[in-house]
C-alpha atoms as a PDB file:
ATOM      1  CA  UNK A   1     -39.886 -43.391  14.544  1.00  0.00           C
ATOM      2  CA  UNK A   2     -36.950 -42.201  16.210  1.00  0.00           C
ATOM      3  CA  UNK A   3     -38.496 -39.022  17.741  1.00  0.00           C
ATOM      4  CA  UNK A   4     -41.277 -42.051  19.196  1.00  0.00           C
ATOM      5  CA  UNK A   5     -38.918 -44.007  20.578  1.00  0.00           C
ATOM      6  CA  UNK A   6     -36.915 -41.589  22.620  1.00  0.00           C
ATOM      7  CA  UNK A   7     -40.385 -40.095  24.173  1.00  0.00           C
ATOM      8  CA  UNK A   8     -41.455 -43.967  25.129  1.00  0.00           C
ATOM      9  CA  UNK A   9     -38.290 -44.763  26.796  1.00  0.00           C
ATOM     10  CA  UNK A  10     -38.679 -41.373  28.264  1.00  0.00           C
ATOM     11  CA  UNK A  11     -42.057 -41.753  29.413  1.00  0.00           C
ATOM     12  CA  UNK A  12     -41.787 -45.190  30.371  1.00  0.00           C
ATOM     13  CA  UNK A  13     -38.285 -44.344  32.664  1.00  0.00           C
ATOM     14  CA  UNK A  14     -40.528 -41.447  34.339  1.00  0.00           C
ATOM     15  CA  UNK A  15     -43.430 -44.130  35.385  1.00  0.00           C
ATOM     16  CA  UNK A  16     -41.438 -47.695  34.792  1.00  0.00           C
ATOM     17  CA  UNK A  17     -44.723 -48.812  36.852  1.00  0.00           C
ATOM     18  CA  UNK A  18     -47.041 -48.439  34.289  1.00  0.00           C
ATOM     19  CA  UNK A  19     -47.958 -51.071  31.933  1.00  0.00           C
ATOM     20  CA  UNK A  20     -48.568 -49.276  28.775  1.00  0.00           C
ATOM     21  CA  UNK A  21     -45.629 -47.177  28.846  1.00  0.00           C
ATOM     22  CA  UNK A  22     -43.257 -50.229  29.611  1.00  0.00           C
ATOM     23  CA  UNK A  23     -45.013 -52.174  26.446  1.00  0.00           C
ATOM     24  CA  UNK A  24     -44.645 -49.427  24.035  1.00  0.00           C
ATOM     25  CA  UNK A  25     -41.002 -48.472  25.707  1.00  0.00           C
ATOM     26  CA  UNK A  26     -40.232 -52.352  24.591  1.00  0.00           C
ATOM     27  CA  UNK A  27     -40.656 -51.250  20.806  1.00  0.00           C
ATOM     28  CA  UNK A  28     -38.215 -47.988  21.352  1.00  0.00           C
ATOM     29  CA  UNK A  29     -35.285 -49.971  22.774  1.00  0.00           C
ATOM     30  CA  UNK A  30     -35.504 -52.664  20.171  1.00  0.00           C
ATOM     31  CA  UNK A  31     -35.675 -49.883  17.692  1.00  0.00           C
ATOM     32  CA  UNK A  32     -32.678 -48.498  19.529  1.00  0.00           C
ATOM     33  CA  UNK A  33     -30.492 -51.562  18.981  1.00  0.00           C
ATOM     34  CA  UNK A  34     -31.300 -52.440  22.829  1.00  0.00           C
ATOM     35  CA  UNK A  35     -33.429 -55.880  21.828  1.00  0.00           C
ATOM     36  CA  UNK A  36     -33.300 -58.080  24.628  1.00  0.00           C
ATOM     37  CA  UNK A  37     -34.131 -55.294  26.902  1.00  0.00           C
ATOM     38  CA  UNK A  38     -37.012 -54.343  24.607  1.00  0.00           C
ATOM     39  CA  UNK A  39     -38.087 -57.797  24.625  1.00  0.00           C
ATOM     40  CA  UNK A  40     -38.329 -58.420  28.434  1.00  0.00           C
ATOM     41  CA  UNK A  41     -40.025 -55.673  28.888  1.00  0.00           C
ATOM     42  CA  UNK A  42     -42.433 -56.319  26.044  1.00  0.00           C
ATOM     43  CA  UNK A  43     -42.756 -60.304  27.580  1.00  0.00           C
ATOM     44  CA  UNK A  44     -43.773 -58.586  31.386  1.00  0.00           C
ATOM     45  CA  UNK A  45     -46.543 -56.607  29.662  1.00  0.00           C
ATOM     46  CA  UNK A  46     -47.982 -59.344  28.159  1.00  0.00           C
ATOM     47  CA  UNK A  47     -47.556 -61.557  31.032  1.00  0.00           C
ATOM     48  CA  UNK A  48     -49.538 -58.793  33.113  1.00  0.00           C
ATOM     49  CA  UNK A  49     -52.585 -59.221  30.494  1.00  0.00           C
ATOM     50  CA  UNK A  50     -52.373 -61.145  27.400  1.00  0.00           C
ATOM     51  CA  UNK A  51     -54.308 -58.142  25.643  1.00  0.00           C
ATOM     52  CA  UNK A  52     -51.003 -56.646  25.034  1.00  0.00           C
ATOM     53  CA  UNK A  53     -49.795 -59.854  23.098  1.00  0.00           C
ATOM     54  CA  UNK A  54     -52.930 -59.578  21.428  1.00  0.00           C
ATOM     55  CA  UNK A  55     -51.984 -56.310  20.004  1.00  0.00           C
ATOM     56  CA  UNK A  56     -48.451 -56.899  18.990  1.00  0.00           C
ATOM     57  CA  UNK A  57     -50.129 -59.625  16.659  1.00  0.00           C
ATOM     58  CA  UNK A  58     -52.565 -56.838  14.944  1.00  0.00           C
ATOM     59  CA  UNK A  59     -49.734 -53.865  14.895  1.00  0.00           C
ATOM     60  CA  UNK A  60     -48.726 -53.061  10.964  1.00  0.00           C
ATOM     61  CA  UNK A  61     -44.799 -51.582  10.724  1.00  0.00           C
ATOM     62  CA  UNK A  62     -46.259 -47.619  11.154  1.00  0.00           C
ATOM     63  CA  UNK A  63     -47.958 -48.639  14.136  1.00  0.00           C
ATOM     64  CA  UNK A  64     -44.961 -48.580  16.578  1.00  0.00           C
ATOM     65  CA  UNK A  65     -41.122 -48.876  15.510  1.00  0.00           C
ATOM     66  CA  UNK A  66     -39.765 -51.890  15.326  1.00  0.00           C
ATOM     67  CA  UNK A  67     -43.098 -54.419  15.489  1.00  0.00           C
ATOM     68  CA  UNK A  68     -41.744 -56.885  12.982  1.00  0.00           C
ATOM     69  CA  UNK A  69     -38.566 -57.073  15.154  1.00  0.00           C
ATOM     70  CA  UNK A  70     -40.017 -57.461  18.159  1.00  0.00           C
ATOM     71  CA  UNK A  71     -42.552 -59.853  17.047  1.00  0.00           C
ATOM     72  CA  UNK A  72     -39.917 -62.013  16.051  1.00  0.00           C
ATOM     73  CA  UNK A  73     -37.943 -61.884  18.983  1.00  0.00           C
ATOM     74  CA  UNK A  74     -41.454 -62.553  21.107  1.00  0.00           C
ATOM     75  CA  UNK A  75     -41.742 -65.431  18.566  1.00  0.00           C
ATOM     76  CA  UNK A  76     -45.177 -64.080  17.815  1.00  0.00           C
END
């Protein structure tokens, strides 16, 4: 999950625009200790289309790194 993280926040820092990179790069930096940062960037995704919300509530722990985390700090 490490290895994950890095390339999200990587991606997501080349392309900040883009939805899907800043909702997956939301899991790396609360997996990277950086949790409200992950979190506000997980809230703007799913404020741009609830669909994203939607999946956070389906993801199981190998699906991304740190779901359980960031579902509870999304209060989800």
């Amino acid at each position: 999950m490490d290895g994950a993280a890095a390339k999200y926040v990587e991606a997501w820092e080349l392309s900040s625009e883009a939805i899907e990179l800043r909702y997956w790069a939301g899991f790396a930096l609360i997996h990277r200790g950086e949790a409200e940062q992950g979190a506000t960037l997980l809230r703007e995704a799913i404020a741009r289309h609830e669909g994203w919300g939607l999946l956070l509530a389906m993801l199981g722990p190998g699906d991304a790194p740190a779901v359980a985390e960031a579902r509870r700090l999304l209060d989800i």
